[in-house]
N, C-alpha and C. Protein backbone atom coordinates (compact mmCIF):
# COMPACT_ATOMS: atom_id res chain seq x y z
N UNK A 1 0.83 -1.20 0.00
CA UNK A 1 0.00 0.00 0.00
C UNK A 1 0.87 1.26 0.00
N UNK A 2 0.55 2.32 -0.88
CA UNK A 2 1.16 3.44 -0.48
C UNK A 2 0.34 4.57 0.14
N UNK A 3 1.24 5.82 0.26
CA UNK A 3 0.43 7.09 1.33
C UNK A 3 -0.94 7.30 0.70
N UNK A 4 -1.14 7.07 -1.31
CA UNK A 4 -2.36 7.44 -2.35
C UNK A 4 -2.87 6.56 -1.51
N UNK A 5 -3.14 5.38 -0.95
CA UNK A 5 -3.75 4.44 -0.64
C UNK A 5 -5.01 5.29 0.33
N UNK A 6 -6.21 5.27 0.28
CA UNK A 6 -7.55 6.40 0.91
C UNK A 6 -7.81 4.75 1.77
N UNK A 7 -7.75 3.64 1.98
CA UNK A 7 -8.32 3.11 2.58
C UNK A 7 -6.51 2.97 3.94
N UNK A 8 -5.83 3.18 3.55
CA UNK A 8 -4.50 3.13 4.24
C UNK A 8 -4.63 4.48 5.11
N UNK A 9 -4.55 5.02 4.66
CA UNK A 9 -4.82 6.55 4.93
C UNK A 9 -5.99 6.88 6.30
N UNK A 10 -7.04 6.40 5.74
CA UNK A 10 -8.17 6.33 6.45
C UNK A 10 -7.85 5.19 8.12
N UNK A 11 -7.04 4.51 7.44
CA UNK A 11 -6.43 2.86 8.96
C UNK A 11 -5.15 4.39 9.71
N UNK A 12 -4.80 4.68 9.06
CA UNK A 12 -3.30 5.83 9.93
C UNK A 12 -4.61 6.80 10.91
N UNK A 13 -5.60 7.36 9.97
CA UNK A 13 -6.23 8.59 10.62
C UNK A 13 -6.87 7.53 11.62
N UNK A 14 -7.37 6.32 11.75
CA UNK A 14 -8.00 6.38 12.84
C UNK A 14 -7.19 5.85 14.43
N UNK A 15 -6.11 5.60 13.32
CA UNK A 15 -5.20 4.89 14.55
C UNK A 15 -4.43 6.04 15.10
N UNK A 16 -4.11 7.19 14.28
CA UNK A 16 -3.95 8.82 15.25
C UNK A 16 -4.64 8.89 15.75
N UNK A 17 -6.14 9.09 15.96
CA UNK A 17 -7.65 9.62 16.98
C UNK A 17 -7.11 8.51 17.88
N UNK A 18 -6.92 7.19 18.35
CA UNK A 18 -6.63 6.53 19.37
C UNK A 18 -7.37 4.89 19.30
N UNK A 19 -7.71 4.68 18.16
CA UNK A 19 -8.81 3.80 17.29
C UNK A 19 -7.68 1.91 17.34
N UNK A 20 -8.06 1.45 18.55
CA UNK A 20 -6.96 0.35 19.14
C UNK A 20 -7.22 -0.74 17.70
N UNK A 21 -8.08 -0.63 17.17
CA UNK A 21 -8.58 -1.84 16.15
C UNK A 21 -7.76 -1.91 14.73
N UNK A 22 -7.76 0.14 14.57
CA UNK A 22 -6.92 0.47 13.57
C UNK A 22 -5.71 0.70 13.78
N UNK A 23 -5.17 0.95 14.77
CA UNK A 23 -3.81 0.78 15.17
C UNK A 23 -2.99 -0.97 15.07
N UNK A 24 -4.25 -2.14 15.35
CA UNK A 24 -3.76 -3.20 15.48
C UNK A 24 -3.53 -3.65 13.73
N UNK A 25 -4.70 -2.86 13.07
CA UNK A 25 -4.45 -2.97 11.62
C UNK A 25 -3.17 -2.65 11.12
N UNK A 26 -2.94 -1.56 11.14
CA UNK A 26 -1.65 -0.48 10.69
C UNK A 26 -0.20 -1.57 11.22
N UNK A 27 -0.21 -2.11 12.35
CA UNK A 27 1.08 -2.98 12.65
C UNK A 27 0.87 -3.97 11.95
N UNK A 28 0.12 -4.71 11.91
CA UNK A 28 -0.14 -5.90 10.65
C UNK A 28 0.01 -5.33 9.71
N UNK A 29 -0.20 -4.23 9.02
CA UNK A 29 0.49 -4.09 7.81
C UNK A 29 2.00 -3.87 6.96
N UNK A 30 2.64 -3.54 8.46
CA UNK A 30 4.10 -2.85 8.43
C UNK A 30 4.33 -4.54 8.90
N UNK A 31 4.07 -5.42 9.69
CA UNK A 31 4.66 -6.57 10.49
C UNK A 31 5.96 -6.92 9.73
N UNK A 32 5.65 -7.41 8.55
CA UNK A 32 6.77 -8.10 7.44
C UNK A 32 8.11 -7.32 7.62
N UNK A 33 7.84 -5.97 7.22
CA UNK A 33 9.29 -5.20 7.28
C UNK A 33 9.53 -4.73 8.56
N UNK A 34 9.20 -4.62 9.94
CA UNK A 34 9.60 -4.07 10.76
C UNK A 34 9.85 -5.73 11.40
N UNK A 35 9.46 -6.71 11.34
CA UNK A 35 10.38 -8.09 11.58
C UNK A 35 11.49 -8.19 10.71
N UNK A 36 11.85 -7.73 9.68
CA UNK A 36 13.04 -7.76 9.20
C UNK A 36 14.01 -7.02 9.62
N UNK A 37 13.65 -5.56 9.91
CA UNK A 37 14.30 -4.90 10.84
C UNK A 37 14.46 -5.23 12.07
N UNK A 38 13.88 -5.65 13.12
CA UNK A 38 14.44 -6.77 13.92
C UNK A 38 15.33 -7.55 13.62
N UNK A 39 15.16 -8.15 13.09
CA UNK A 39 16.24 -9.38 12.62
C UNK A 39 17.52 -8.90 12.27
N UNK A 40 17.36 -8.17 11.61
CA UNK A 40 18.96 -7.36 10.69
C UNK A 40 19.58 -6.35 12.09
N UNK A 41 18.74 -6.66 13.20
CA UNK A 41 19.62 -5.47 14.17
C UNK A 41 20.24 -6.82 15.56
N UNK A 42 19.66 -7.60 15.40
CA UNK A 42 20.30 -8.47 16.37
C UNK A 42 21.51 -9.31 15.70
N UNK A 43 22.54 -9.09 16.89
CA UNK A 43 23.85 -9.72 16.30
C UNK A 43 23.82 -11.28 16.73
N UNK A 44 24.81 -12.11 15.72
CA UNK A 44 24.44 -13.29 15.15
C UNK A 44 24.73 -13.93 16.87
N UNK A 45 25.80 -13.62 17.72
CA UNK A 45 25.63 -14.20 19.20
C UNK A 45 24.68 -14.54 20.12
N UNK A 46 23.57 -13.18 19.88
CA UNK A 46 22.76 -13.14 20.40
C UNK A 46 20.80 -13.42 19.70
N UNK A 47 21.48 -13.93 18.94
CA UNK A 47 19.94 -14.70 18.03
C UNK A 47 19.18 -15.89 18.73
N UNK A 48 19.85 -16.40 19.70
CA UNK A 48 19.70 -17.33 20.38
C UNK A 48 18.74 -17.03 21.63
N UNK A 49 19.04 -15.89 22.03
CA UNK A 49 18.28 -14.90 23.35
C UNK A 49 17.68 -14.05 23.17
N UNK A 50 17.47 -13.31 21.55
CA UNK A 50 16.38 -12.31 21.38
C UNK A 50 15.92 -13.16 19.94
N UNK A 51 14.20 -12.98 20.33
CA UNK A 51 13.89 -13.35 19.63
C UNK A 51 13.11 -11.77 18.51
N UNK A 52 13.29 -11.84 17.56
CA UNK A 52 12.94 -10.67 16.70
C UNK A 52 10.97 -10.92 17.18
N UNK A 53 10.27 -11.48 17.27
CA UNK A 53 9.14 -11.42 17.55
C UNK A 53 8.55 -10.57 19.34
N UNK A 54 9.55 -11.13 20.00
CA UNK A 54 9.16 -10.22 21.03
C UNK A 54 9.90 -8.64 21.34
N UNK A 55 11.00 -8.11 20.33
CA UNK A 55 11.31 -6.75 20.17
C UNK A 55 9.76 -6.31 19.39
N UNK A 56 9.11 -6.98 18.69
CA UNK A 56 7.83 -6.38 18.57
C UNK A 56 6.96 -6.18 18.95
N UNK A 57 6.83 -7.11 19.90
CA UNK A 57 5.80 -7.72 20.84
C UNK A 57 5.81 -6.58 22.06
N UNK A 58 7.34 -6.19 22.25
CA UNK A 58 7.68 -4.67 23.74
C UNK A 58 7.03 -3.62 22.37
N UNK A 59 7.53 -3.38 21.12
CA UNK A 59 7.86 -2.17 20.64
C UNK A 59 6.24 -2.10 20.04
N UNK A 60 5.18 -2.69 19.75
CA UNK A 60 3.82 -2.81 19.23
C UNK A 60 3.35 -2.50 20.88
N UNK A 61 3.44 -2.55 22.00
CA UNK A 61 3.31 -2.19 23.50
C UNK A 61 3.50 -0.90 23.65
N UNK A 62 4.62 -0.65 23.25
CA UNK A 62 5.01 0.84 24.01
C UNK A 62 4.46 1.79 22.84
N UNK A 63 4.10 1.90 21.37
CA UNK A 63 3.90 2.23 20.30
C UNK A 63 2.51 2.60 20.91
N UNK A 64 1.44 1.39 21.12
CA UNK A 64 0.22 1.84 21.50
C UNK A 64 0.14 2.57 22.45
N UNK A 65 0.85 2.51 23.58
CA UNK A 65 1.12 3.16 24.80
C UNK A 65 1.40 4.62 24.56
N UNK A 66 1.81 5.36 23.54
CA UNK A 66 2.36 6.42 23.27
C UNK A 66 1.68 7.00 22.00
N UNK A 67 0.94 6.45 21.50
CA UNK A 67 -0.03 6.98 20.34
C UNK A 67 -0.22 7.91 20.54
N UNK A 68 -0.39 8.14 21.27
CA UNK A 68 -0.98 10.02 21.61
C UNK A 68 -0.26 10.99 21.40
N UNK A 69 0.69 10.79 21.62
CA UNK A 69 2.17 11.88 20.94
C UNK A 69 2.84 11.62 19.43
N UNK A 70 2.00 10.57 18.93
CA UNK A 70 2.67 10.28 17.27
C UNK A 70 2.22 11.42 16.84
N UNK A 71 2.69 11.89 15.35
CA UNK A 71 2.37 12.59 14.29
C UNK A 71 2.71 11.35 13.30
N UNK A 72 1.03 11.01 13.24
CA UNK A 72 0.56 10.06 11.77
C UNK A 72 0.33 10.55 10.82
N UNK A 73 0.71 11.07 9.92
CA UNK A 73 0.09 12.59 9.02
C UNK A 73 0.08 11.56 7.83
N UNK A 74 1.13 10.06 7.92
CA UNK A 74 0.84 9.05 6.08
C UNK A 74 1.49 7.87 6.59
N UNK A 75 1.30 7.15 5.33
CA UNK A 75 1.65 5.90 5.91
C UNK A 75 3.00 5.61 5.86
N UNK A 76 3.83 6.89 5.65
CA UNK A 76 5.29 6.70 5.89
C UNK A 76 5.51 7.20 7.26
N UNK A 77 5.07 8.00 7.66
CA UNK A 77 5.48 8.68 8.64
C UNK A 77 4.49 7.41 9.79
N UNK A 78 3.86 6.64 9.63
CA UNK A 78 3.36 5.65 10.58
C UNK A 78 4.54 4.78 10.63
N UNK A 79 4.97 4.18 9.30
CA UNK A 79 5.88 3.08 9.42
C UNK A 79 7.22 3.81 10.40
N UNK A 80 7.58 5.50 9.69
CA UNK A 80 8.90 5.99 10.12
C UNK A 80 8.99 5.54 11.96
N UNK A 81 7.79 6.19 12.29
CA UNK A 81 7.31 5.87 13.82
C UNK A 81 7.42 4.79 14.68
N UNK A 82 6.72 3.62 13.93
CA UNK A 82 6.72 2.29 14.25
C UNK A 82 8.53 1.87 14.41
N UNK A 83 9.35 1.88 13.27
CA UNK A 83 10.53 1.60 13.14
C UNK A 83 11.74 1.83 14.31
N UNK A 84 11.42 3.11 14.08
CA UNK A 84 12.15 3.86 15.31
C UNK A 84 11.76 3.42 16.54
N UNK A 85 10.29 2.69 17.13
CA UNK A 85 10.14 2.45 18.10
C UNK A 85 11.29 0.74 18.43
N UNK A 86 10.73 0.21 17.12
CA UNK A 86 11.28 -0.93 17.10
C UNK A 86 12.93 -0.69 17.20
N UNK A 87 13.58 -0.33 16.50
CA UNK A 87 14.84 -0.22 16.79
C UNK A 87 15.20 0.21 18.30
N UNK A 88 14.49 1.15 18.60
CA UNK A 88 15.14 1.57 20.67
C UNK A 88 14.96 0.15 21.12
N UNK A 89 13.58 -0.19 21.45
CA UNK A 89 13.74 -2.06 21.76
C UNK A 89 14.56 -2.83 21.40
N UNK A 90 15.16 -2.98 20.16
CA UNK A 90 15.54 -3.82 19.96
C UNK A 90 17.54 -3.68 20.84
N UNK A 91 17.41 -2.31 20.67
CA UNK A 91 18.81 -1.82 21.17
C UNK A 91 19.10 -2.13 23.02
N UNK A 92 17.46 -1.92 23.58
CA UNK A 92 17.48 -1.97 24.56
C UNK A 92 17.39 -3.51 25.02
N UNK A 93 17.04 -4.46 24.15
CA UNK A 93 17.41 -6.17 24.40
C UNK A 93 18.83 -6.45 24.94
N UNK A 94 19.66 -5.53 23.46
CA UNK A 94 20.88 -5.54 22.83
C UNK A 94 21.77 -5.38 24.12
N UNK A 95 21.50 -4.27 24.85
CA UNK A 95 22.18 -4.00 26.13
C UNK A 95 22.03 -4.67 27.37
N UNK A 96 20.76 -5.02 27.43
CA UNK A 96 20.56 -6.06 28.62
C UNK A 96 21.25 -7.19 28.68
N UNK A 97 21.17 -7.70 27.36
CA UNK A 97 22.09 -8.85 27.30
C UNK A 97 23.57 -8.89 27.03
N UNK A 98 23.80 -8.08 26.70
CA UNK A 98 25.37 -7.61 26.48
C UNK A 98 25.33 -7.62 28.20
N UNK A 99 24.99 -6.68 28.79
CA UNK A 99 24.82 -6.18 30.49
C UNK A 99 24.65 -7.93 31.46
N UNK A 100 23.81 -8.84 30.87
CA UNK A 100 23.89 -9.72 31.64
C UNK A 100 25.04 -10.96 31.50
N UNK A 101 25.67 -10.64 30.00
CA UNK A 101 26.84 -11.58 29.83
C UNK A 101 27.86 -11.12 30.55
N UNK A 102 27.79 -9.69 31.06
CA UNK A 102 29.23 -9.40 31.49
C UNK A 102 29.01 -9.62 32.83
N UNK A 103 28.03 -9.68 33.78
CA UNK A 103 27.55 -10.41 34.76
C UNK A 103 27.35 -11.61 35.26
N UNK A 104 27.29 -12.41 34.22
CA UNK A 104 26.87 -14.06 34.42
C UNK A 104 25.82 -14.30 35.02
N UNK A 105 24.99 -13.04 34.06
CA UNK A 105 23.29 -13.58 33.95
C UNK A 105 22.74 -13.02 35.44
N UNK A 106 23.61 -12.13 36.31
CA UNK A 106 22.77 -12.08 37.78
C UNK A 106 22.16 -10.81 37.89
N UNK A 107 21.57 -10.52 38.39
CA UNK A 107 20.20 -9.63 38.57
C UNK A 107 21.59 -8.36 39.10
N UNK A 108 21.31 -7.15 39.08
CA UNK A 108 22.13 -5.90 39.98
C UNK A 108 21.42 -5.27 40.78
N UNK A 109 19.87 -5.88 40.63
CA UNK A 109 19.36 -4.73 41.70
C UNK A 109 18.78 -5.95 43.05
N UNK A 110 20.02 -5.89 43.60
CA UNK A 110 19.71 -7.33 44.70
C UNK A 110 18.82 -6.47 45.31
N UNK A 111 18.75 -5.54 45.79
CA UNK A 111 18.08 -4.92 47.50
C UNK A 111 16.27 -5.51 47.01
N UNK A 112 15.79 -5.27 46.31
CA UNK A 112 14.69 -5.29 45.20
C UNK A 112 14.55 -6.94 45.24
N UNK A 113 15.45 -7.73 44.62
CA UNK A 113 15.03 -9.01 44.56
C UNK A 113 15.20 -9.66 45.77
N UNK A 114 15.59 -9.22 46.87
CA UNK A 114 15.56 -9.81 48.09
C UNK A 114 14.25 -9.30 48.90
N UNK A 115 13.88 -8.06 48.55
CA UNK A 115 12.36 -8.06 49.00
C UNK A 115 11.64 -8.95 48.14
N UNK A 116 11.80 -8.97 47.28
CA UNK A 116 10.59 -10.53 46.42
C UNK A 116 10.65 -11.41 47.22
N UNK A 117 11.98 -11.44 47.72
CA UNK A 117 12.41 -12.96 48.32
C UNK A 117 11.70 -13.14 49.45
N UNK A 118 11.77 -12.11 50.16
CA UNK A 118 11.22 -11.72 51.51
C UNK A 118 9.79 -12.06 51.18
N UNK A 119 8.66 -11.74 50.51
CA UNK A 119 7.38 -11.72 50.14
C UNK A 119 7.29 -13.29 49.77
N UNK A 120 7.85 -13.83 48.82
CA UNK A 120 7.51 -15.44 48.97
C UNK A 120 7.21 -15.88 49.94
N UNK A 121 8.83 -15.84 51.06
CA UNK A 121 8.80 -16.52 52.11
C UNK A 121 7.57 -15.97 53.19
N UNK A 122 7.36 -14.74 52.95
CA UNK A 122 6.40 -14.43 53.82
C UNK A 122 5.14 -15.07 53.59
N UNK A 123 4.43 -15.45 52.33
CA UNK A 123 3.53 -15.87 51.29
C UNK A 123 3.42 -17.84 52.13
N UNK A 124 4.53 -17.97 52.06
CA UNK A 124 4.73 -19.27 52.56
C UNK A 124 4.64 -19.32 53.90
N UNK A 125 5.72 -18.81 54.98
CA UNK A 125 5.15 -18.54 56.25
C UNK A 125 4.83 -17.59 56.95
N UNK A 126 3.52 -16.96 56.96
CA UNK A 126 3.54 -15.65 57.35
C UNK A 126 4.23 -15.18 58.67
N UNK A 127 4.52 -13.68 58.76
CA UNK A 127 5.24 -13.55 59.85
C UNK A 127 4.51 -12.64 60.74
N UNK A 128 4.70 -12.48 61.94
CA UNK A 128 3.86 -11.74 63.16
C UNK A 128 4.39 -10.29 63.41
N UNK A 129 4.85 -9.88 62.51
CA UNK A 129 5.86 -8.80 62.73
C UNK A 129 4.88 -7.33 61.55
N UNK A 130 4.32 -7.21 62.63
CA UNK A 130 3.72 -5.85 62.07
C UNK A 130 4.06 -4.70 60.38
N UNK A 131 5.84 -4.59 61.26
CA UNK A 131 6.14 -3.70 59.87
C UNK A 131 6.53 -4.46 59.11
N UNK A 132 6.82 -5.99 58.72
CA UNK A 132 7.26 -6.82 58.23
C UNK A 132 5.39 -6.85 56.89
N UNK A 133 4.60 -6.99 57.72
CA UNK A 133 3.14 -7.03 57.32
C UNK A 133 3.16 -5.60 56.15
N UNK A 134 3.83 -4.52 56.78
CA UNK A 134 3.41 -3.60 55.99
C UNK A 134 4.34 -2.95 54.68
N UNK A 135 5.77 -3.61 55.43
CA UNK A 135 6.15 -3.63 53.63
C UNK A 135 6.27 -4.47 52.61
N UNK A 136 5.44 -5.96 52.98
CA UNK A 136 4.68 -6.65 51.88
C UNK A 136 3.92 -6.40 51.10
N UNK A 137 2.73 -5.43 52.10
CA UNK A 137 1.64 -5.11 51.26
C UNK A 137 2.64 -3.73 50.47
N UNK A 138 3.35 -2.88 50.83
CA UNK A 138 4.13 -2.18 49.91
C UNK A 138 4.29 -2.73 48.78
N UNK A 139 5.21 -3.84 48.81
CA UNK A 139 5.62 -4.29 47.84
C UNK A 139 4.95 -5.01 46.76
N UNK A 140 3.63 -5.85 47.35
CA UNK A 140 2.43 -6.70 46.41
C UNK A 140 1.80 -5.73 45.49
N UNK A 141 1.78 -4.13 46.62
CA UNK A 141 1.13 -3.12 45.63
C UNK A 141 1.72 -2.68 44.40
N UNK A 142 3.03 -2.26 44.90
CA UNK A 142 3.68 -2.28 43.93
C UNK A 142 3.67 -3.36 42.28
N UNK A 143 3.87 -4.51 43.22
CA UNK A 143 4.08 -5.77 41.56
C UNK A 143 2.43 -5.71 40.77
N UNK A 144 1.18 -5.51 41.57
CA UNK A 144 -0.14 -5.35 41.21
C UNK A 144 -0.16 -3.86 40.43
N UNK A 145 0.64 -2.70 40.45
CA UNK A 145 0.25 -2.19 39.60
C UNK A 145 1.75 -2.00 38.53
N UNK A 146 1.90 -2.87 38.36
CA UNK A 146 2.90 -3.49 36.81
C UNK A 146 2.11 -3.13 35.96
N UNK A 147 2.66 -3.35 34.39
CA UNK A 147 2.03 -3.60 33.50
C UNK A 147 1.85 -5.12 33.51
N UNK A 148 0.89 -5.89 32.93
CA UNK A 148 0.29 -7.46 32.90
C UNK A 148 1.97 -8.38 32.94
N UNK A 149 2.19 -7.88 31.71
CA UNK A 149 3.43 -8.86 31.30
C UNK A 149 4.31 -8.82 32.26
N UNK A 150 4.95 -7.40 32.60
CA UNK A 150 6.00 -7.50 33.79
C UNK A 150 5.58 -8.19 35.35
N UNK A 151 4.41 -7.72 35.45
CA UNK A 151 3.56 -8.79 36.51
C UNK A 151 3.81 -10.13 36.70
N UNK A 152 3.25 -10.46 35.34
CA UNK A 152 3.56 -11.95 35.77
C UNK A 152 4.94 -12.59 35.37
N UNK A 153 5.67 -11.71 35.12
CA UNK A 153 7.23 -12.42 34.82
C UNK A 153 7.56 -12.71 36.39
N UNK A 154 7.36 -11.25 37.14
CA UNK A 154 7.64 -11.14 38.54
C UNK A 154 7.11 -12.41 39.32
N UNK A 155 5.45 -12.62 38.95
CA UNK A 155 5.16 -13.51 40.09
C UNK A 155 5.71 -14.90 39.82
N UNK A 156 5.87 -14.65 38.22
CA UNK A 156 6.43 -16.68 37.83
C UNK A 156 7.97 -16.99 38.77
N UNK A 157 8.38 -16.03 38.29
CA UNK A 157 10.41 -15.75 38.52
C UNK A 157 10.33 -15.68 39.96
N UNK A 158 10.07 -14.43 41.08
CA UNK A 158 10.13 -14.42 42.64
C UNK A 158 9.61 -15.01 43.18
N UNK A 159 8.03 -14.72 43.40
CA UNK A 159 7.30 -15.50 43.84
C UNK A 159 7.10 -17.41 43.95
N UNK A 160 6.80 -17.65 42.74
CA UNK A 160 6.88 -18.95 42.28
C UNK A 160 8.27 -20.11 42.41
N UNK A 161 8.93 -19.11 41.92
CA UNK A 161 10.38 -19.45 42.23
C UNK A 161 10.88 -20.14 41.04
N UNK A 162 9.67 -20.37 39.69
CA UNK A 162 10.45 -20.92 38.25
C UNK A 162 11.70 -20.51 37.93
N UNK A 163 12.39 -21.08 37.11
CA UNK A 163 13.69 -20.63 37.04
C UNK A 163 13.44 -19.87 35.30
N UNK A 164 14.01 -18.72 34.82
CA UNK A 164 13.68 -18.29 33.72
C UNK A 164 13.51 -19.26 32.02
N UNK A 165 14.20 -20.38 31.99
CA UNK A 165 13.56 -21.16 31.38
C UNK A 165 11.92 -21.56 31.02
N UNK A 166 11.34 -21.66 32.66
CA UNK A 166 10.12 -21.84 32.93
C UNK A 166 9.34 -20.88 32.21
N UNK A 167 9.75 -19.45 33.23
CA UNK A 167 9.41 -18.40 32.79
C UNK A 167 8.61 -18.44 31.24
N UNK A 168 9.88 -18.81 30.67
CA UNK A 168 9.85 -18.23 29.17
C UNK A 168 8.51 -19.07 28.24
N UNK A 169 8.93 -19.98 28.84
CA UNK A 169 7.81 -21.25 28.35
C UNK A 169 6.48 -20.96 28.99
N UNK A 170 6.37 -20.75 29.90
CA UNK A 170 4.78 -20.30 30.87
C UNK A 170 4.26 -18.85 29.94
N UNK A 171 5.45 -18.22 29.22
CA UNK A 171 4.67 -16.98 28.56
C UNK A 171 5.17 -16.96 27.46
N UNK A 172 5.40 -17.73 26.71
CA UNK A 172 5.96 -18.21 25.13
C UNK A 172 6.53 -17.31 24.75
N UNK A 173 7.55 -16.74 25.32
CA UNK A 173 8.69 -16.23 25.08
C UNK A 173 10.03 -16.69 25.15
N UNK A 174 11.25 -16.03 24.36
CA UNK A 174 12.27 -16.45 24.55
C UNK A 174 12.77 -16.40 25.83
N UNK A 175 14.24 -17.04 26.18
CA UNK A 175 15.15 -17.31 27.54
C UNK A 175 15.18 -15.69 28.05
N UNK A 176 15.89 -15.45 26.94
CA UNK A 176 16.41 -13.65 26.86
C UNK A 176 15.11 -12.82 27.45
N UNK A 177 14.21 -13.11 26.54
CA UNK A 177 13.05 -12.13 26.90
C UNK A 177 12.65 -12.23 28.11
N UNK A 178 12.29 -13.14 28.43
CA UNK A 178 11.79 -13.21 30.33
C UNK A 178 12.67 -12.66 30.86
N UNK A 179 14.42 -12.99 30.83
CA UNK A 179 15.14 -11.93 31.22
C UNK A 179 15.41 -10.89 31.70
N UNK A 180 15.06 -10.24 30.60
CA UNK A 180 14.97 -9.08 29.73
C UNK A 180 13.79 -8.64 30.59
N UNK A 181 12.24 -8.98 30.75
CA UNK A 181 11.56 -8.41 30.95
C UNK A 181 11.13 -8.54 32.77
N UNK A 182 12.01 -9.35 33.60
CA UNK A 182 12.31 -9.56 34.69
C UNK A 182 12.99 -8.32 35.69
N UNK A 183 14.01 -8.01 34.45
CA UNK A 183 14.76 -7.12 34.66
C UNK A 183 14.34 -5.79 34.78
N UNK A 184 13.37 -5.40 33.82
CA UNK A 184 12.80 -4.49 33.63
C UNK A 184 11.85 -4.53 34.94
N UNK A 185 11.02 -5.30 35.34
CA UNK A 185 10.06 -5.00 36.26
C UNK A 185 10.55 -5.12 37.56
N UNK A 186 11.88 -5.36 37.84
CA UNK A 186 12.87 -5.24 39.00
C UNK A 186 12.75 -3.78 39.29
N UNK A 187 13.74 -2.94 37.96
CA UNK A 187 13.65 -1.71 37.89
C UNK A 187 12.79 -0.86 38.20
N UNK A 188 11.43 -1.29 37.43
CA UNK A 188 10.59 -0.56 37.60
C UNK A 188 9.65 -0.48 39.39
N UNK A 189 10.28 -1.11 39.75
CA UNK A 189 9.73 -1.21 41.23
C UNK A 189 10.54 -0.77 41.91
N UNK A 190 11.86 -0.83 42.08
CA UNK A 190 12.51 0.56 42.84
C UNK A 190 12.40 1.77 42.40
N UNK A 191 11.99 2.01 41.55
CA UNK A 191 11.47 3.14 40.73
C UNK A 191 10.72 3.43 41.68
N UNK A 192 9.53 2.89 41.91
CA UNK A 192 7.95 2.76 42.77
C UNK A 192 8.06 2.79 43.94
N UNK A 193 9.14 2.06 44.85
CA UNK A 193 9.25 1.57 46.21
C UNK A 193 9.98 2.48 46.78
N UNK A 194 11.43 3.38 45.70
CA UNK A 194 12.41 3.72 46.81
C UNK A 194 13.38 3.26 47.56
N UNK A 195 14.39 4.10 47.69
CA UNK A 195 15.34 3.44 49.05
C UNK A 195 14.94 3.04 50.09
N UNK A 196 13.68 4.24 50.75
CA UNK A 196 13.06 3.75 52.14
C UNK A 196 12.71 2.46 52.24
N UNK A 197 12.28 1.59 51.17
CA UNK A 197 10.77 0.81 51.46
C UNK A 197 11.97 -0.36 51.77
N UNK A 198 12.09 -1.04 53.40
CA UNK A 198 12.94 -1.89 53.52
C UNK A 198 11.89 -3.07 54.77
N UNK A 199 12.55 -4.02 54.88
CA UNK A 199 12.05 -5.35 56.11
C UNK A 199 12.86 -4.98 57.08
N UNK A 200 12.30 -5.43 58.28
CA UNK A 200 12.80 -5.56 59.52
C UNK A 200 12.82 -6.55 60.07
């Protein structure tokens, strides 16, 4: 299809107004070439741990998430949009995993995953300890207002205690990606929680 395209045209204008049906259209139409662009940006080491379907899967996420600030004015300037989203994702895989090879795969934000840790075990045996009570519920609040996906990476991975293999398979994603998106919802909860928010 090109920009002459009035029925293309008409899928961009409604997916600018905020139109989730025509927006889901408009990525199905670009899918083919913005999976190729995936593909052509992951290096051949790491093909194994990113899978080009879920850099689309974050970048078709954060794309809808941000619709509101596109300028869709054609169907180049949709694809230009889409692309660019896809490439930051795909860069931002790129680094995590570069970041976790030079680590040997271990988490950096221990303080964070040891409160998860803390919340299992609490989950398992509760404890009588008042402020212990109250920075669980801190913290549950916190993982409850995730986005879905980072949610349940959290509850499969801490909580549950799967090992990211599991992970990946429980949400048909790659090794990398659960990872990847583990990592992210680590982050994003000291983000939320703070230095203060600690156990006693």
């Amino acid at each position: 299809m090109s920009n002459a395209d009035p029925i293309l045209q008409q899928i961009v204008q409604r997916a600018a107004a905020g139109d989730a049906s025509a927006f889901e259209q408009l990525c199905f139409i670009h899918h083919r070439d913005l999976h190729a662009l995936a593909c052509g940006m992951i290096p051949s080491d790491l093909r194994t741990l990113i899978d080009p379907e879920d850099v689309l899967q974050d970048a078709y996420y954060e794309a809808f998430r941000s619709r509101g600030n596109a300028m869709l004015e054609n169907a180049s300037a949709a694809y230009g949009w889409l692309a660019a989203i896809v490439r930051f994702q795909a860069l931002g895989m790129i680094r995590a995993q570069r970041t976790l090879k030079r680590s040997g795969g271990a988490d950096t934000t221990t303080g964070i995953i040891a409160m998860l840790d803390e919340v299992a075990q609490h989950r398992r045996t509760p404890s009588a300890s008042a402020a212990r009570h109250e920075a669980v519920r801190a913290v549950e609040s916190a993982v409850d207002a995730l986005p879905s996906e980072y949610r349940e990476a959290i509850v499969l991975r801490y909580f549950d205690g799967h090992p990211f293999r599991e992970v990946a398979q429980r949400m048909r994603r790659s090794e990398g990606s659960a990872m990847m998106l583990c990592n992210r919802a680590v982050k994003l909860l000291r983000e939320q929680l703070g230095p203060e928010t600690s156990f006693f």
